[in-house]
PDB file of N, CA and C in Angstrom:
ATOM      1  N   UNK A   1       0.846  -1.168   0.000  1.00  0.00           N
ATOM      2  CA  UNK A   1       0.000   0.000   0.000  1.00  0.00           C
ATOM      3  C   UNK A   1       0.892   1.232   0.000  1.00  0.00           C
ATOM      4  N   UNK A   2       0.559   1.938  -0.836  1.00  0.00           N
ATOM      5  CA  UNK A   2       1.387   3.400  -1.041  1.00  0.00           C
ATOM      6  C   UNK A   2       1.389   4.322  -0.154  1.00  0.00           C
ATOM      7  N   UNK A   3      -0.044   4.751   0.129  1.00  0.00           N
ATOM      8  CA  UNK A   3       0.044   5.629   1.097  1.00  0.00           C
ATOM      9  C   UNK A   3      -1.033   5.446   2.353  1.00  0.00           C
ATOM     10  N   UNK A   4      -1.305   5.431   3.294  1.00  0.00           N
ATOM     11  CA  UNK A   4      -1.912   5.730   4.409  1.00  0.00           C
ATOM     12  C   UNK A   4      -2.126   7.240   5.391  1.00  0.00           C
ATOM     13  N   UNK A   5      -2.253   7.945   4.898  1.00  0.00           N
ATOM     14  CA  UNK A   5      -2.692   9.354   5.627  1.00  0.00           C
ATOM     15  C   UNK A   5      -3.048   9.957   4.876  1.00  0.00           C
ATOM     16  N   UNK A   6      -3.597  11.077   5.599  1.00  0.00           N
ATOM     17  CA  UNK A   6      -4.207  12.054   4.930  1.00  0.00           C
ATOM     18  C   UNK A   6      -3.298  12.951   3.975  1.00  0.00           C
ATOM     19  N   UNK A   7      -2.160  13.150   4.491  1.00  0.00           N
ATOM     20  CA  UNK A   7      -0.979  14.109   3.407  1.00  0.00           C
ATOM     21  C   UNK A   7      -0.545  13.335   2.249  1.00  0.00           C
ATOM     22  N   UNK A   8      -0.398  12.349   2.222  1.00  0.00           N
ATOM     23  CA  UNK A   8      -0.537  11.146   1.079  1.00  0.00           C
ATOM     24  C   UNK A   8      -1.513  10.927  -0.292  1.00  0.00           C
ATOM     25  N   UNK A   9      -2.902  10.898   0.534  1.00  0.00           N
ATOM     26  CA  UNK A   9      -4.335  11.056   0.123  1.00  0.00           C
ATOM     27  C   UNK A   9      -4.142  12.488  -0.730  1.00  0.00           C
ATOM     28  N   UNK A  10      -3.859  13.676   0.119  1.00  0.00           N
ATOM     29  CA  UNK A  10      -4.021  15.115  -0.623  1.00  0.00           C
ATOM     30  C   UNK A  10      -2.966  15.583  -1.337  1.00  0.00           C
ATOM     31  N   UNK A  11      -1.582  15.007  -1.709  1.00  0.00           N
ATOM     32  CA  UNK A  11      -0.678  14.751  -2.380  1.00  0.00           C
ATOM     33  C   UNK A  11      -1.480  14.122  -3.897  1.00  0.00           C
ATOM     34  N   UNK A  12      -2.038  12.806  -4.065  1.00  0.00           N
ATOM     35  CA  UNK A  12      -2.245  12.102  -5.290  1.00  0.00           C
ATOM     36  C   UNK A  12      -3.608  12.946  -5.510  1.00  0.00           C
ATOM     37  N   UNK A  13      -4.096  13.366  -4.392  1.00  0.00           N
ATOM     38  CA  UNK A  13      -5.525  14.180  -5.330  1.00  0.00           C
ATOM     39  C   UNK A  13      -4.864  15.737  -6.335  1.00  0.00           C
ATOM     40  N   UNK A  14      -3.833  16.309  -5.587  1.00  0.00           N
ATOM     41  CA  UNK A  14      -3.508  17.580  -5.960  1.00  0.00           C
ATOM     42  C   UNK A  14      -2.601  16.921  -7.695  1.00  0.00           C
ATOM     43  N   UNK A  15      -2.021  15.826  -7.377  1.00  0.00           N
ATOM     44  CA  UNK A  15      -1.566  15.153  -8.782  1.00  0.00           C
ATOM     45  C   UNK A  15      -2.428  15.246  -9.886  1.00  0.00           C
ATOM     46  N   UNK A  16      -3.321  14.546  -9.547  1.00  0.00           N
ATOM     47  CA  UNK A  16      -4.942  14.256 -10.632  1.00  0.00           C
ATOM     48  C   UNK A  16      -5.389  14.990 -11.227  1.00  0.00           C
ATOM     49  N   UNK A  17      -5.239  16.525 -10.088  1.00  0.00           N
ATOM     50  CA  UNK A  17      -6.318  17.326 -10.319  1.00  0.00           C
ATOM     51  C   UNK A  17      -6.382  17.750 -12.214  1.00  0.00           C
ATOM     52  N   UNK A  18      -5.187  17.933 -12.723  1.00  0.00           N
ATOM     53  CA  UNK A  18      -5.252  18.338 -14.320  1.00  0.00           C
ATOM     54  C   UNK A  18      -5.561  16.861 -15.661  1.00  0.00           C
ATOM     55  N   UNK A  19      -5.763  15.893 -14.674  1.00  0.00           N
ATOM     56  CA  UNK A  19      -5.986  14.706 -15.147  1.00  0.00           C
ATOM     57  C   UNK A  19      -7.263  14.598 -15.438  1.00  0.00           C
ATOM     58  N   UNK A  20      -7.421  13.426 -16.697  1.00  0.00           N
ATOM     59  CA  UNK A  20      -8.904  13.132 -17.186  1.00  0.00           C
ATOM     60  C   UNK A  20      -9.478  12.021 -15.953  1.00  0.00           C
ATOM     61  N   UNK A  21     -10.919  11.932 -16.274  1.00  0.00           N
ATOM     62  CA  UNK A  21     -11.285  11.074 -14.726  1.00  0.00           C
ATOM     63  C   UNK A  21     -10.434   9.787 -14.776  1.00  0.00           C
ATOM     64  N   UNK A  22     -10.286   9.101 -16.049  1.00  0.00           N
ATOM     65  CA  UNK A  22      -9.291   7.780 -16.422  1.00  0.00           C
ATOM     66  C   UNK A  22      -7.856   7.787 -15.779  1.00  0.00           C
ATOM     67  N   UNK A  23      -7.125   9.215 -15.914  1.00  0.00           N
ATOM     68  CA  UNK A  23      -5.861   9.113 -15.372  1.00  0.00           C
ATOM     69  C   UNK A  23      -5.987   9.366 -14.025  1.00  0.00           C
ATOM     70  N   UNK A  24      -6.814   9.964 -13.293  1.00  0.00           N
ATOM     71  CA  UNK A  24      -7.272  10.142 -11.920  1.00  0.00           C
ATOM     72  C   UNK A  24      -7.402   8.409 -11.274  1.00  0.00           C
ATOM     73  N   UNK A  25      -8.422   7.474 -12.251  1.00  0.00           N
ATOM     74  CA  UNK A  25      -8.202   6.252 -11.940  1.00  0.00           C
ATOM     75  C   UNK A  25      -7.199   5.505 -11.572  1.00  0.00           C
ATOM     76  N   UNK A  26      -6.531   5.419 -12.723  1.00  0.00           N
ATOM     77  CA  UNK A  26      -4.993   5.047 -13.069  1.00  0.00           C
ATOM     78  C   UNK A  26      -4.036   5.430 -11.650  1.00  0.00           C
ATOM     79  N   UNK A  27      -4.255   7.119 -11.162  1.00  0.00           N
ATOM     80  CA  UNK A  27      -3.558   7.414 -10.639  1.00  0.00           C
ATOM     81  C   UNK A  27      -3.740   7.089  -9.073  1.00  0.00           C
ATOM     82  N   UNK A  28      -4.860   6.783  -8.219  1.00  0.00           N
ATOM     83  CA  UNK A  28      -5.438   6.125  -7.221  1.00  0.00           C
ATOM     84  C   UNK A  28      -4.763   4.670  -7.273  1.00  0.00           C
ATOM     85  N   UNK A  29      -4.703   3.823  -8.842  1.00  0.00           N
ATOM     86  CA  UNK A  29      -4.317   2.519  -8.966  1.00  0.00           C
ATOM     87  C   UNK A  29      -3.165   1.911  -8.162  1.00  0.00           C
ATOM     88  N   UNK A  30      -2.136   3.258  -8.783  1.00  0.00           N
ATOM     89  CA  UNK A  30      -0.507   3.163  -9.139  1.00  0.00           C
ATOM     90  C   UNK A  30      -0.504   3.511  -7.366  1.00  0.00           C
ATOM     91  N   UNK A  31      -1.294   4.419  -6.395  1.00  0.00           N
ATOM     92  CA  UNK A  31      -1.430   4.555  -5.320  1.00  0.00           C
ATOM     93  C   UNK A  31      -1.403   3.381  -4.184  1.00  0.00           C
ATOM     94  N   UNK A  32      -2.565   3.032  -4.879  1.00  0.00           N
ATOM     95  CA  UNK A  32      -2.603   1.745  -3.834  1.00  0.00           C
ATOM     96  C   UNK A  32      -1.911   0.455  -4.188  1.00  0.00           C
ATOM     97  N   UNK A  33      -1.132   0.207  -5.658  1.00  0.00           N
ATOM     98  CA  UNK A  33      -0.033  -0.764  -5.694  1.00  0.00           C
ATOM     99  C   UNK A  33       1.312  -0.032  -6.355  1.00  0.00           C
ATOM    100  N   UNK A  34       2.171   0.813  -5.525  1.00  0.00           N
ATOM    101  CA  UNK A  34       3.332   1.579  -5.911  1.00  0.00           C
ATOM    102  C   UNK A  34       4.333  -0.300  -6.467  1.00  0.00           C
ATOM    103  N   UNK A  35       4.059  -1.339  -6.146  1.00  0.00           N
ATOM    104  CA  UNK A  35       4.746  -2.335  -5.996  1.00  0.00           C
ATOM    105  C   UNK A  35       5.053  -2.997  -7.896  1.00  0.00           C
ATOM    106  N   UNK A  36       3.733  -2.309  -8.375  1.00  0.00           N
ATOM    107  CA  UNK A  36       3.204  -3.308  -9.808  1.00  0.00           C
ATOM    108  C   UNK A  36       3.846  -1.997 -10.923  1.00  0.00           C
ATOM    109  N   UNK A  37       4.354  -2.051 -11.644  1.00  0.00           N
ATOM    110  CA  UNK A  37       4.860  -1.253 -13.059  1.00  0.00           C
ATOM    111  C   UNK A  37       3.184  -0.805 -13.533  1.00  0.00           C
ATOM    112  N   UNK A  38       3.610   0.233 -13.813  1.00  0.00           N
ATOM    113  CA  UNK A  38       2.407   1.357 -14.053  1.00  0.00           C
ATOM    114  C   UNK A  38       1.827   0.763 -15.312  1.00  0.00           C
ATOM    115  N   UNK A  39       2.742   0.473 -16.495  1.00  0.00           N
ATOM    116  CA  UNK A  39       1.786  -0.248 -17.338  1.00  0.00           C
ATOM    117  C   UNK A  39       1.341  -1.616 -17.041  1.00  0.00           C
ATOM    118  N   UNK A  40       1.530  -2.068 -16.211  1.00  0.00           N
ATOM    119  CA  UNK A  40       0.836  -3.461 -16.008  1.00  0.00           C
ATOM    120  C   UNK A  40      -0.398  -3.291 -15.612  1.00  0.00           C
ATOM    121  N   UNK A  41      -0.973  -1.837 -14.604  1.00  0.00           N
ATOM    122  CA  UNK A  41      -1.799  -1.845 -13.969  1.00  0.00           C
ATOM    123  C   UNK A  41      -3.644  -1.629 -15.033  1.00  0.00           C
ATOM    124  N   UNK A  42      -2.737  -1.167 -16.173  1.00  0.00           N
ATOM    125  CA  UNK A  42      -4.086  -0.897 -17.126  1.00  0.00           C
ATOM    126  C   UNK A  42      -5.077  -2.371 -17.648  1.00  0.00           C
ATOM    127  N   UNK A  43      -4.433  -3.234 -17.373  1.00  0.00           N
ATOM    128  CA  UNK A  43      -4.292  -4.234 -17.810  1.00  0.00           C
ATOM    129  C   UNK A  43      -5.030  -5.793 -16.818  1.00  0.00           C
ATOM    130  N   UNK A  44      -4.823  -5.095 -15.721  1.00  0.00           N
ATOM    131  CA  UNK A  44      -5.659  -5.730 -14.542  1.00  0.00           C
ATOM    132  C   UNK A  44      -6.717  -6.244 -14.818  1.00  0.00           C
ATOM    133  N   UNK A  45      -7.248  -7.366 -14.561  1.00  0.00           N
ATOM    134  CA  UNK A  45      -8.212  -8.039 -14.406  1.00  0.00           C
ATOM    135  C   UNK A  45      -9.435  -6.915 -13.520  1.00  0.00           C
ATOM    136  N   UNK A  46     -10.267  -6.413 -13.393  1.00  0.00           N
ATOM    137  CA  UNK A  46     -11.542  -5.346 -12.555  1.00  0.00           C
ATOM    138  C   UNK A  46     -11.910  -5.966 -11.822  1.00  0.00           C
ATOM    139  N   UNK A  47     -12.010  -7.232 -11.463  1.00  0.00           N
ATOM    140  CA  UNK A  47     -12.048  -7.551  -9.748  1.00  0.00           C
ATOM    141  C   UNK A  47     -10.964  -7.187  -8.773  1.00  0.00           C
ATOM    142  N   UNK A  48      -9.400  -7.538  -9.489  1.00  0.00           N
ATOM    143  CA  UNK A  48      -8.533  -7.289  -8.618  1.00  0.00           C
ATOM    144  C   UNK A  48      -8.023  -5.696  -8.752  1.00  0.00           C
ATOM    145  N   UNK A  49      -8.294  -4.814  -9.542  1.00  0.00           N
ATOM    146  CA  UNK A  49      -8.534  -3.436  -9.269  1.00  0.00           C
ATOM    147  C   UNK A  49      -9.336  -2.915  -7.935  1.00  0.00           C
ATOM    148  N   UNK A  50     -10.593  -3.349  -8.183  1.00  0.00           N
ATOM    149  CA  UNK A  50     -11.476  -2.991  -7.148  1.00  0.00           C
ATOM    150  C   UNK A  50     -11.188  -3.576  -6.173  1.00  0.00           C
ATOM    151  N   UNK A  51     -10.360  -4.637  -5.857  1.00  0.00           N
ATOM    152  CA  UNK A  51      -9.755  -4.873  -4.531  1.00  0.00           C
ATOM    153  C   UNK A  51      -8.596  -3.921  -4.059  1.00  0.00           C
ATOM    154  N   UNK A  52      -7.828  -3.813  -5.353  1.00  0.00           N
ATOM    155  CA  UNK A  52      -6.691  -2.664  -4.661  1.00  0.00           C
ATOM    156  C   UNK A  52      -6.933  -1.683  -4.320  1.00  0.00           C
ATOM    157  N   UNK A  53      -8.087  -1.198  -4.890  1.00  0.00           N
ATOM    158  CA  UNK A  53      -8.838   0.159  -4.620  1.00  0.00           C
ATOM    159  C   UNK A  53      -9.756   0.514  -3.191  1.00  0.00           C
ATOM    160  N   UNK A  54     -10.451  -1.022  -2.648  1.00  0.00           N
ATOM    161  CA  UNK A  54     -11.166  -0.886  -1.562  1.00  0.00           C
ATOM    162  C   UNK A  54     -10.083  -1.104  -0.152  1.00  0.00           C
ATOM    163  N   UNK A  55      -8.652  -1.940  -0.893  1.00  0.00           N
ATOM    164  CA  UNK A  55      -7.955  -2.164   0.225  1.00  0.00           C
ATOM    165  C   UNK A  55      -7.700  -0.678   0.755  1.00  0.00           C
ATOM    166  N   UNK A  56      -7.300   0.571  -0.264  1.00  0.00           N
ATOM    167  CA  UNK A  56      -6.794   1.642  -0.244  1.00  0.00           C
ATOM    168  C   UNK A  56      -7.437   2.570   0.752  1.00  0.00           C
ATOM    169  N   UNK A  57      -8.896   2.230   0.116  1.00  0.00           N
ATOM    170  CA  UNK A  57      -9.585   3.119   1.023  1.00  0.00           C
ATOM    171  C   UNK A  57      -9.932   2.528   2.237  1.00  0.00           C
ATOM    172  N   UNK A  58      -9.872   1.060   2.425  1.00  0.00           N
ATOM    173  CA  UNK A  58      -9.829   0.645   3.969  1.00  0.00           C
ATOM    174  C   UNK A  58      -8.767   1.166   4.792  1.00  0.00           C
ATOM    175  N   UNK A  59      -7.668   0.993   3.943  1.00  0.00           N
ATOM    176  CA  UNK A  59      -6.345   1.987   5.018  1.00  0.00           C
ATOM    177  C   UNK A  59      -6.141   3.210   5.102  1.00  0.00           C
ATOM    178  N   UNK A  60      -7.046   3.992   4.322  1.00  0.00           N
ATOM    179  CA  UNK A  60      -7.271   5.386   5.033  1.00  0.00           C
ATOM    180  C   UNK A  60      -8.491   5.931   5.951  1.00  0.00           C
ATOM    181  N   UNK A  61      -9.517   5.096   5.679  1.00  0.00           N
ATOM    182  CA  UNK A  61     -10.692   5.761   5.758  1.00  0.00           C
ATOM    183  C   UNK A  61     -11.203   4.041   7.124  1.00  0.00           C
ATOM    184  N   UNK A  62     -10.652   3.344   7.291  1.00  0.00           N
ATOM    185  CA  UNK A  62     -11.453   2.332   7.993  1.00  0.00           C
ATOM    186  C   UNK A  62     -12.473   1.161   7.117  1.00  0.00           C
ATOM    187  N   UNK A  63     -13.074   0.509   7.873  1.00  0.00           N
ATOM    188  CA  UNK A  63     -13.818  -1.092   7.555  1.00  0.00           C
ATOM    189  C   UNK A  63     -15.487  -0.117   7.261  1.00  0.00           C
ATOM    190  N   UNK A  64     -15.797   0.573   7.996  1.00  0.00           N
ATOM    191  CA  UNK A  64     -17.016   1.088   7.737  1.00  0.00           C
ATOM    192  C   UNK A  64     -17.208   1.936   6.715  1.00  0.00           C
ATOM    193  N   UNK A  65     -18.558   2.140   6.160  1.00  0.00           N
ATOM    194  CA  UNK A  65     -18.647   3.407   4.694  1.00  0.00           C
ATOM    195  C   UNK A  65     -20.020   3.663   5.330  1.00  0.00           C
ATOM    196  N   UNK A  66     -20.145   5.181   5.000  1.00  0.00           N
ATOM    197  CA  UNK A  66     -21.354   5.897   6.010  1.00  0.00           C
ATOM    198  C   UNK A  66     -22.209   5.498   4.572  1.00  0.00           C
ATOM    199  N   UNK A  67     -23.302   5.183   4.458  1.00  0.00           N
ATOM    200  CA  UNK A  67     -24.332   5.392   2.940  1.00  0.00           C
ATOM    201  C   UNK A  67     -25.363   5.655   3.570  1.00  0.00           C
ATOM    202  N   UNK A  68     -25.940   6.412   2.548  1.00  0.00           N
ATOM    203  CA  UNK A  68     -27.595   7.109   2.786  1.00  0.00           C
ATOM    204  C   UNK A  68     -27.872   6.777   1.027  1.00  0.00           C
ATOM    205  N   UNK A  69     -28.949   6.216   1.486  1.00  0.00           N
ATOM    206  CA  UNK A  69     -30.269   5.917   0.352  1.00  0.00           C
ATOM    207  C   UNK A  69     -31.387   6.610   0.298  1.00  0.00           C
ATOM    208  N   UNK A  70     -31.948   7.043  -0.658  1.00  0.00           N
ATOM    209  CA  UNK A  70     -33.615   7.739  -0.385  1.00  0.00           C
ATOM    210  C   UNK A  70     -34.207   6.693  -1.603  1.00  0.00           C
ATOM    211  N   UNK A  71     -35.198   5.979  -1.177  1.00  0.00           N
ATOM    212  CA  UNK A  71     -36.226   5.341  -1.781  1.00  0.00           C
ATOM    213  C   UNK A  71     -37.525   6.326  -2.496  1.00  0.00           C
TER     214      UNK A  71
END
């Protein structure tokens, strides 16, 4: 895992910010696996994305996610 804190977190957002939403993706990716070569990561299977991605935000943000629904 790349980063864990908040100065980390507001580091790769301030990166993104001139980025299309795709490289913003990409760039969260390369975040939460600094370990995998950047072009390998396009290339990922989308289950194991969305795992690197929920691990990411489990290590910043915790096991819980606040949601509100309106029916």
């Amino acid at each position: 895992m790349g980063i864990t804190g908040a100065a980390g977190l507001l580091a790769a957002w301030e990166t993104g910010l001139a980025e299309a939403p795709a490289g913003r993706a990409l760039l969260l990716h390369r975040t939460a696996r600094p370990d995998v070569d950047a072009a390998v990561l396009p290339v990922l299977p989308v289950g194991e994305r969305e795992a690197d991605l929920f691990a990411l935000r489990r290590a910043l943000f915790g096991d819980r996610m606040q949601v509100r629904l309106e029916c």
